[in-house]
PDB file of N, CA and C in Angstrom:
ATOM      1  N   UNK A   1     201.951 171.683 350.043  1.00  0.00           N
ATOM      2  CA  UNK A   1     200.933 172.622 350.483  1.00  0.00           C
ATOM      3  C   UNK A   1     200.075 173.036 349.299  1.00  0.00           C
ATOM      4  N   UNK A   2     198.785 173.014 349.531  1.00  0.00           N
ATOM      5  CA  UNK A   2     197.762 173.527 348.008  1.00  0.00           C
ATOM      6  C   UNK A   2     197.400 175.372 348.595  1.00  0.00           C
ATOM      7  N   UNK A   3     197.956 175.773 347.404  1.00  0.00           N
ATOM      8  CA  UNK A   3     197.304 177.400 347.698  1.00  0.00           C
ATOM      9  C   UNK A   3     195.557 177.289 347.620  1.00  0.00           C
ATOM     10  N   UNK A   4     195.328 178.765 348.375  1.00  0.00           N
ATOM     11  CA  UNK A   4     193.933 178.839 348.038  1.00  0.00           C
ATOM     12  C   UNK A   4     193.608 179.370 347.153  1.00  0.00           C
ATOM     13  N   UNK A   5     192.124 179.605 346.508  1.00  0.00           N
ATOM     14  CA  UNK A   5     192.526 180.014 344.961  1.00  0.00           C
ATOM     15  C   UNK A   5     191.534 181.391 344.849  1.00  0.00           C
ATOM     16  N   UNK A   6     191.487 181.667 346.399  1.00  0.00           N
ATOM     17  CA  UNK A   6     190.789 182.942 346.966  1.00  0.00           C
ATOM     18  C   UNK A   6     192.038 184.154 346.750  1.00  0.00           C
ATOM     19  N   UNK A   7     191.281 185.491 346.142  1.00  0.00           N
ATOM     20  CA  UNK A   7     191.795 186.670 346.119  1.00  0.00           C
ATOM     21  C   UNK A   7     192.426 186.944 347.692  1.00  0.00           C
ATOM     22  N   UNK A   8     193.566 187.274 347.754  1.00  0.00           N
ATOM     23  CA  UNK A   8     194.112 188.093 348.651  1.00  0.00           C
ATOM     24  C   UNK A   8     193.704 189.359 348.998  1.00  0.00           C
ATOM     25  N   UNK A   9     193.383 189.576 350.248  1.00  0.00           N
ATOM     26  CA  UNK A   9     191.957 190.880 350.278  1.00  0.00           C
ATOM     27  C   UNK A   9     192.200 191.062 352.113  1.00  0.00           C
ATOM     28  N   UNK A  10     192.032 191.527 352.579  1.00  0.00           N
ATOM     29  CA  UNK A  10     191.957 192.301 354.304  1.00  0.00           C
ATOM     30  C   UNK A  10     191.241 190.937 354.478  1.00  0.00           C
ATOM     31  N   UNK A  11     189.871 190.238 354.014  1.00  0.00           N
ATOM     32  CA  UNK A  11     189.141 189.607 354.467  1.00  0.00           C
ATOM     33  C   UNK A  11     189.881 188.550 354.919  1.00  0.00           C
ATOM     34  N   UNK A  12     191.066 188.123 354.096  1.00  0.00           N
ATOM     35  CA  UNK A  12     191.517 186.558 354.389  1.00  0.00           C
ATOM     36  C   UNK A  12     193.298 187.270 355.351  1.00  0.00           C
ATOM     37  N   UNK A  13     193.682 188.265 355.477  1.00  0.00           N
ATOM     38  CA  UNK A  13     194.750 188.926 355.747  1.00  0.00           C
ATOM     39  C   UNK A  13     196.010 188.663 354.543  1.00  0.00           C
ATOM     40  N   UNK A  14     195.284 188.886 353.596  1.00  0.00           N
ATOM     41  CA  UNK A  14     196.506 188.542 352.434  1.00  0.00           C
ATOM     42  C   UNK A  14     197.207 187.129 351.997  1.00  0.00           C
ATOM     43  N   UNK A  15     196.399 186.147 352.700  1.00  0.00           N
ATOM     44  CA  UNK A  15     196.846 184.832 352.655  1.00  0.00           C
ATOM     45  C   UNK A  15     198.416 185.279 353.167  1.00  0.00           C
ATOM     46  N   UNK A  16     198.373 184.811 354.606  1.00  0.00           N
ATOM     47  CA  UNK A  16     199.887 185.107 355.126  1.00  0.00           C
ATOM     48  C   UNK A  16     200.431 183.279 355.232  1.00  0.00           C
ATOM     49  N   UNK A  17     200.024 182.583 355.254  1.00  0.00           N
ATOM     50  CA  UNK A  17     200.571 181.174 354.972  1.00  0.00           C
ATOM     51  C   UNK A  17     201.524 181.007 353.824  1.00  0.00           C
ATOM     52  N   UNK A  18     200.247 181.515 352.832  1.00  0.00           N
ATOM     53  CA  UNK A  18     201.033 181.434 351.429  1.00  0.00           C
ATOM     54  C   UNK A  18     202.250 182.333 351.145  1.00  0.00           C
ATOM     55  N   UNK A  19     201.563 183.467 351.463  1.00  0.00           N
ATOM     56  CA  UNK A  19     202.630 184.687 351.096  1.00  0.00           C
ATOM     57  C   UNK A  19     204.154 184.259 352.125  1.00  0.00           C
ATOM     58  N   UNK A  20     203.818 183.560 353.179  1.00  0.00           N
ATOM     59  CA  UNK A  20     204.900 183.498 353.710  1.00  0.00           C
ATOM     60  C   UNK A  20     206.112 182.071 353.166  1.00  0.00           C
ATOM     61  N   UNK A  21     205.359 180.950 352.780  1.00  0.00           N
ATOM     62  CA  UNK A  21     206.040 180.105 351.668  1.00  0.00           C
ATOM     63  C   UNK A  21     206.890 180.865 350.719  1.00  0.00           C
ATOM     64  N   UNK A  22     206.195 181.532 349.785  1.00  0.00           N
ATOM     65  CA  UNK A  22     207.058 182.410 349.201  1.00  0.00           C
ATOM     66  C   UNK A  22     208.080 183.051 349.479  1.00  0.00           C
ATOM     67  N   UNK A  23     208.309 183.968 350.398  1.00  0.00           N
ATOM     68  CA  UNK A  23     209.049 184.705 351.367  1.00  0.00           C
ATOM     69  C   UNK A  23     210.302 183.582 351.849  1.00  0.00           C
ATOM     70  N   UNK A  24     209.800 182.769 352.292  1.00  0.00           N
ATOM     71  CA  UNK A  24     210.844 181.862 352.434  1.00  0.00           C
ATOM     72  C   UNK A  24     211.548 181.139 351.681  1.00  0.00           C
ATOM     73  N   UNK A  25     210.858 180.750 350.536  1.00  0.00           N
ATOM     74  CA  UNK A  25     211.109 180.371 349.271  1.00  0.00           C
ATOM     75  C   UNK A  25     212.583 181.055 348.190  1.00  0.00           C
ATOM     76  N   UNK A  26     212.059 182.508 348.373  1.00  0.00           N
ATOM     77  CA  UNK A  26     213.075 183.332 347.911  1.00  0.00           C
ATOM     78  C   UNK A  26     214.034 183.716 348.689  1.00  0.00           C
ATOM     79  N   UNK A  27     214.354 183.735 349.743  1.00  0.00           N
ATOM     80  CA  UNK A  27     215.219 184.036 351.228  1.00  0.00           C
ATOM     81  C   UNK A  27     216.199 182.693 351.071  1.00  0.00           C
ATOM     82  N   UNK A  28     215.802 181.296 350.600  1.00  0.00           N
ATOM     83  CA  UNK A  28     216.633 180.109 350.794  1.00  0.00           C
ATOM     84  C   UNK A  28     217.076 180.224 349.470  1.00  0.00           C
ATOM     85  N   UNK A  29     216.531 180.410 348.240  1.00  0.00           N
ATOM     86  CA  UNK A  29     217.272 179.971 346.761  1.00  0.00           C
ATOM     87  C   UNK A  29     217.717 181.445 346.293  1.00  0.00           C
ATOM     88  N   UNK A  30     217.814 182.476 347.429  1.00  0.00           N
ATOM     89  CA  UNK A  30     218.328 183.693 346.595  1.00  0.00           C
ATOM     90  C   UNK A  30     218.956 184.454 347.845  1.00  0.00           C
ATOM     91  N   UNK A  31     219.056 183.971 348.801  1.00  0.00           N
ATOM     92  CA  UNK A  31     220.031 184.327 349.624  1.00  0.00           C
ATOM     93  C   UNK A  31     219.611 185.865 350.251  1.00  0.00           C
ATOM     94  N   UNK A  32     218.376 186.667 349.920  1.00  0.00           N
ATOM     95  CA  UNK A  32     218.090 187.713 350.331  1.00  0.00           C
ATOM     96  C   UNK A  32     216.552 188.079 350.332  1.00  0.00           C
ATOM     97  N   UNK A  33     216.524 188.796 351.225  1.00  0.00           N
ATOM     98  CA  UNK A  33     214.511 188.518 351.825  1.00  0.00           C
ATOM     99  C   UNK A  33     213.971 189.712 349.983  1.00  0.00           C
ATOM    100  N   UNK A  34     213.312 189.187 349.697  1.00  0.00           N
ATOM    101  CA  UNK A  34     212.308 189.539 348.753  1.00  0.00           C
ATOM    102  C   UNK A  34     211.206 191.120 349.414  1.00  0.00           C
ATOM    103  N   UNK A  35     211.188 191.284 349.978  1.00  0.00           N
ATOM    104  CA  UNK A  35     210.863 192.438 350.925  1.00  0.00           C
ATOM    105  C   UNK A  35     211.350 193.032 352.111  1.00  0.00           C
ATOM    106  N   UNK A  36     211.432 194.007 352.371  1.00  0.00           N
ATOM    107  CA  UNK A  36     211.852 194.511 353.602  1.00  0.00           C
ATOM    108  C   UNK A  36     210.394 195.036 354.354  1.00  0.00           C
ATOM    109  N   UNK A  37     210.296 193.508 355.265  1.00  0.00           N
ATOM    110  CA  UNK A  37     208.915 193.808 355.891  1.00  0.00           C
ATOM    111  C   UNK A  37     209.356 194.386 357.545  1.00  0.00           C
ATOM    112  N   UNK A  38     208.796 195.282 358.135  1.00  0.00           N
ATOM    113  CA  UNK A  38     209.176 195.676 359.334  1.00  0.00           C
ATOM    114  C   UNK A  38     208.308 194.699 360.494  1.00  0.00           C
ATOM    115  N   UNK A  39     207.122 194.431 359.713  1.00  0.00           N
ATOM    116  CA  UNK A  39     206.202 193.714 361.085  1.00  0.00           C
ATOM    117  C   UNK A  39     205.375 192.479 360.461  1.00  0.00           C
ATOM    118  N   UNK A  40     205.770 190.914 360.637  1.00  0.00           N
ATOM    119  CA  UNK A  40     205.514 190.021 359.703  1.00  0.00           C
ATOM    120  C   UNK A  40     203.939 190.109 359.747  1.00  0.00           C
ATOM    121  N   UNK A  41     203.200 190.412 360.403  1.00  0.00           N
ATOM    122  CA  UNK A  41     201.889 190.126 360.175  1.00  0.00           C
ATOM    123  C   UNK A  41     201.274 191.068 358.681  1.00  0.00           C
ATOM    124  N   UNK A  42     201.930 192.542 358.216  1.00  0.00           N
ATOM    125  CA  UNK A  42     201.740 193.054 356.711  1.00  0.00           C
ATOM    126  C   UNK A  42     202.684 192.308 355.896  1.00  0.00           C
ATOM    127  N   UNK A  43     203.376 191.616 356.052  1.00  0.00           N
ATOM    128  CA  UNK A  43     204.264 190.654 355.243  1.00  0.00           C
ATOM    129  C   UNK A  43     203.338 190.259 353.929  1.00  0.00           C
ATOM    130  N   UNK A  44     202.328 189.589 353.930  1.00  0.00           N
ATOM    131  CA  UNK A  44     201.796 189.467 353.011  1.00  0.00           C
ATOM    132  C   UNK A  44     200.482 190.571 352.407  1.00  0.00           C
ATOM    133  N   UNK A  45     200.314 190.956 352.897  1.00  0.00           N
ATOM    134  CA  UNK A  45     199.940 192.564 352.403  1.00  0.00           C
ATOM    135  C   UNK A  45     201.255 193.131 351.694  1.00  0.00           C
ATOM    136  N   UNK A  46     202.175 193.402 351.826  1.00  0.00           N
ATOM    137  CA  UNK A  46     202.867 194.392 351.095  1.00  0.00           C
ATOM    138  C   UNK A  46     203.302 193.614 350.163  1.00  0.00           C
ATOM    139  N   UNK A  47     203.560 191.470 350.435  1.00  0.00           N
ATOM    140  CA  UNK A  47     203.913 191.236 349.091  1.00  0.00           C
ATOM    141  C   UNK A  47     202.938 191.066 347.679  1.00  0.00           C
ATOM    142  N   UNK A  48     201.527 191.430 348.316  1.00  0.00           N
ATOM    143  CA  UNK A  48     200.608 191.484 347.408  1.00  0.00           C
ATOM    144  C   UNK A  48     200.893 192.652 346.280  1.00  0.00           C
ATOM    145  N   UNK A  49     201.020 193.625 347.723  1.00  0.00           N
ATOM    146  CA  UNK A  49     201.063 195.295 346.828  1.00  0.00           C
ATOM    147  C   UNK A  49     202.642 196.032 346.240  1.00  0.00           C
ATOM    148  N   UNK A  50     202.957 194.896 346.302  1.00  0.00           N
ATOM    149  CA  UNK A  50     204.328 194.976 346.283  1.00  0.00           C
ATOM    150  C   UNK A  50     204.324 195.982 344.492  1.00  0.00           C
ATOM    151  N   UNK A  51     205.418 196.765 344.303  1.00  0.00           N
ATOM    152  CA  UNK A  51     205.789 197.474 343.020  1.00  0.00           C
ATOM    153  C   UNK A  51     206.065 196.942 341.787  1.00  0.00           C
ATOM    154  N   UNK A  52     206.522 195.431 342.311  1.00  0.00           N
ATOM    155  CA  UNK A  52     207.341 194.458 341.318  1.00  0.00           C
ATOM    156  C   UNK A  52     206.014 193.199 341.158  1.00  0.00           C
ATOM    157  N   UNK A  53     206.304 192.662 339.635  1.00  0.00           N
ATOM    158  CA  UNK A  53     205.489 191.285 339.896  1.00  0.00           C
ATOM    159  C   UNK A  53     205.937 190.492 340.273  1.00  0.00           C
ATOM    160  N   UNK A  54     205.266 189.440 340.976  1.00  0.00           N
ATOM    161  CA  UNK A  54     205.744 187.962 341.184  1.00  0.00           C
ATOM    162  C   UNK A  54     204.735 186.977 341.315  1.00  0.00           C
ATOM    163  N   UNK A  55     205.375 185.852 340.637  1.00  0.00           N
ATOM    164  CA  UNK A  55     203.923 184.851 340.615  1.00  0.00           C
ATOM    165  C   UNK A  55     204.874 183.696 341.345  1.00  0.00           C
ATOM    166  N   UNK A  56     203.998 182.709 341.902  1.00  0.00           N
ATOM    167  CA  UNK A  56     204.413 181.288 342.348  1.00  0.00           C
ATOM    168  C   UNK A  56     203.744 179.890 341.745  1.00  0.00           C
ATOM    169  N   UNK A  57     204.212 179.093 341.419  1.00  0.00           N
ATOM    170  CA  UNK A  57     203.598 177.955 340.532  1.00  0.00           C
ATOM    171  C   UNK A  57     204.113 176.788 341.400  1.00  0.00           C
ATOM    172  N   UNK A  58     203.596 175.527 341.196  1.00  0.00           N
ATOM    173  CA  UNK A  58     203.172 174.566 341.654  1.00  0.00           C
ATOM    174  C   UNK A  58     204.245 173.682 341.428  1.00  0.00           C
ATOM    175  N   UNK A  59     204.737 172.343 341.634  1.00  0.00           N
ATOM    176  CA  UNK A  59     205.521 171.511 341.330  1.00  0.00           C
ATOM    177  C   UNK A  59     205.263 170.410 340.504  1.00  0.00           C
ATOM    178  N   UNK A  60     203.892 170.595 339.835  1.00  0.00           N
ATOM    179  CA  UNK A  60     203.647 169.212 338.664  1.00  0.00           C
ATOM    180  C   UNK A  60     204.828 169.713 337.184  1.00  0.00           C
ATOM    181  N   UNK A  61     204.590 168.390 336.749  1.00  0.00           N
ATOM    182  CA  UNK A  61     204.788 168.747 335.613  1.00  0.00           C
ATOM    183  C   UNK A  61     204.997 169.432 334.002  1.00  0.00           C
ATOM    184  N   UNK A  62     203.621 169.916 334.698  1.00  0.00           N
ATOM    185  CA  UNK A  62     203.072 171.227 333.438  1.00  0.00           C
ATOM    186  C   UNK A  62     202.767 172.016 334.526  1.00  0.00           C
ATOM    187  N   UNK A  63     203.562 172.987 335.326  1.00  0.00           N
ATOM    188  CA  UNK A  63     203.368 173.930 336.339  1.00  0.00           C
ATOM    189  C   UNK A  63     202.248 174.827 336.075  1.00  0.00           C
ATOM    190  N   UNK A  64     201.203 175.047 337.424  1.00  0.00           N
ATOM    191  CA  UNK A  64     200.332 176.050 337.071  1.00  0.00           C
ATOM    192  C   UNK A  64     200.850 177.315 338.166  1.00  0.00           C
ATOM    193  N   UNK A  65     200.121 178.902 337.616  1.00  0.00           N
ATOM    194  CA  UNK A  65     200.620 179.476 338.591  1.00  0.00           C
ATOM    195  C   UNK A  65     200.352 179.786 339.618  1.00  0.00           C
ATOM    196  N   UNK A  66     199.988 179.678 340.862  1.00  0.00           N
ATOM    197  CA  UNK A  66     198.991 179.732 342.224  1.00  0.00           C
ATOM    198  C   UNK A  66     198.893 180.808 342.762  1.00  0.00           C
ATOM    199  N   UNK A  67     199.845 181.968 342.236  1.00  0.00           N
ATOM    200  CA  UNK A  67     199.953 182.767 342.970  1.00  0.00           C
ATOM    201  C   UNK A  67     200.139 184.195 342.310  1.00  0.00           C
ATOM    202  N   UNK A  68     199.534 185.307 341.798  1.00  0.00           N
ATOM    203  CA  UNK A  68     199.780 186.278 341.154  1.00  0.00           C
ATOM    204  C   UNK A  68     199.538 187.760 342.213  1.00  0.00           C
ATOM    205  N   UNK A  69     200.607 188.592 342.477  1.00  0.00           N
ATOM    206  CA  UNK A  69     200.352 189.497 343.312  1.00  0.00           C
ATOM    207  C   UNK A  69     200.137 190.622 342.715  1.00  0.00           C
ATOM    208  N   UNK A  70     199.181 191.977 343.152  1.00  0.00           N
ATOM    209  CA  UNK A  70     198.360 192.645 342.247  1.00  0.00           C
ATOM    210  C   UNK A  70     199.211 192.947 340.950  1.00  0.00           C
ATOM    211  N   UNK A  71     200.552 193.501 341.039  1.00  0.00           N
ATOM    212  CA  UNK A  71     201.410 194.303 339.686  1.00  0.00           C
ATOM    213  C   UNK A  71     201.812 192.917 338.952  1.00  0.00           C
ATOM    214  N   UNK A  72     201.798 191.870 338.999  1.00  0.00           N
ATOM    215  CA  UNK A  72     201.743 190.764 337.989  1.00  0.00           C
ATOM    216  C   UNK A  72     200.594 190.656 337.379  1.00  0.00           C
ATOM    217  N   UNK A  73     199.618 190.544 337.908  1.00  0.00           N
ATOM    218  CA  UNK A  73     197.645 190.602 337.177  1.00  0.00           C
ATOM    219  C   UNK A  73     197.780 191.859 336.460  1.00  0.00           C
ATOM    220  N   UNK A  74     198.358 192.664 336.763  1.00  0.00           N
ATOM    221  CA  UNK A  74     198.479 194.307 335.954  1.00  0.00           C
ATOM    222  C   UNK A  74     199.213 193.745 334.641  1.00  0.00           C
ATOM    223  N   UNK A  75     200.488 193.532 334.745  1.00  0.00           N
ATOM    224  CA  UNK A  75     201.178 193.091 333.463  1.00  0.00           C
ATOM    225  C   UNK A  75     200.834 191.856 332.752  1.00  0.00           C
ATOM    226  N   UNK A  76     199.734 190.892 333.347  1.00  0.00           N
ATOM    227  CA  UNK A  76     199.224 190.362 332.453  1.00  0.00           C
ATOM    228  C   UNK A  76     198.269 189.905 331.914  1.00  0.00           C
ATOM    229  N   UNK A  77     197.846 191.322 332.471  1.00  0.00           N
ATOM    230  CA  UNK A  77     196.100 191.409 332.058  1.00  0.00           C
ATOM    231  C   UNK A  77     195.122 190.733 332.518  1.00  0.00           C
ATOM    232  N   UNK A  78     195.365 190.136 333.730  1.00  0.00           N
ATOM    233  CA  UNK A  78     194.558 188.999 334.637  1.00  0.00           C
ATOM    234  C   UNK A  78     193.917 189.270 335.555  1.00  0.00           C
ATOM    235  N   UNK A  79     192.910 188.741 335.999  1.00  0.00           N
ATOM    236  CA  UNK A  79     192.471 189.028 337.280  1.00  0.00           C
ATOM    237  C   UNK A  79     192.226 187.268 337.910  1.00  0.00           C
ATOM    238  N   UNK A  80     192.133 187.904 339.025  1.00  0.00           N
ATOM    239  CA  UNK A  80     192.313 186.621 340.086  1.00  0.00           C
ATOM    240  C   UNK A  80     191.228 185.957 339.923  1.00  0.00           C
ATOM    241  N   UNK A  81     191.564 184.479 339.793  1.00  0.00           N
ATOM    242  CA  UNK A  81     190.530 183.253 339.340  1.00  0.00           C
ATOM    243  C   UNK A  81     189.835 182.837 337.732  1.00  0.00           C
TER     244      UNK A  81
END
């Protein structure tokens, strides 16, 4: 799957495709949901705004990261794109 390399924003609903890869991602290699979402459609809204950082990267070789949710761009001084 190629992420989009569009900001997560109301406009796109938080990229819930992506955000939900993730979600599943961490639920299979860690045995416990990464959020406690009550209603999947803010699922990726809250993992945007989530308290904690988390980024997601790609499967080449020299991994890039595809995915930075707002408190990761905070800690590393980034902004999206």
């Amino acid at each position: 799957m190629s992420f989009s390399r569009i900001e997560p924003s109301t406009k796109n609903q938080f990229m819930p495709i992506e955000a939900g890869l993730i979600l599943d991602s961490y639920q299979h290699f860690l045995g416990k949901p990464c959020i406690e979402s009550t209603f999947a459609h803010n699922a990726a809204q809250m993992l945007y705004e989530a308290p904690f950082a988390l980024v997601a990267h790609d499967i080449s070789d020299d991994p890039i990261f595809v995915y930075a949710n707002r408190m990761a761009q905070n800690v590393f001084e980034m902004r999206w794109g």
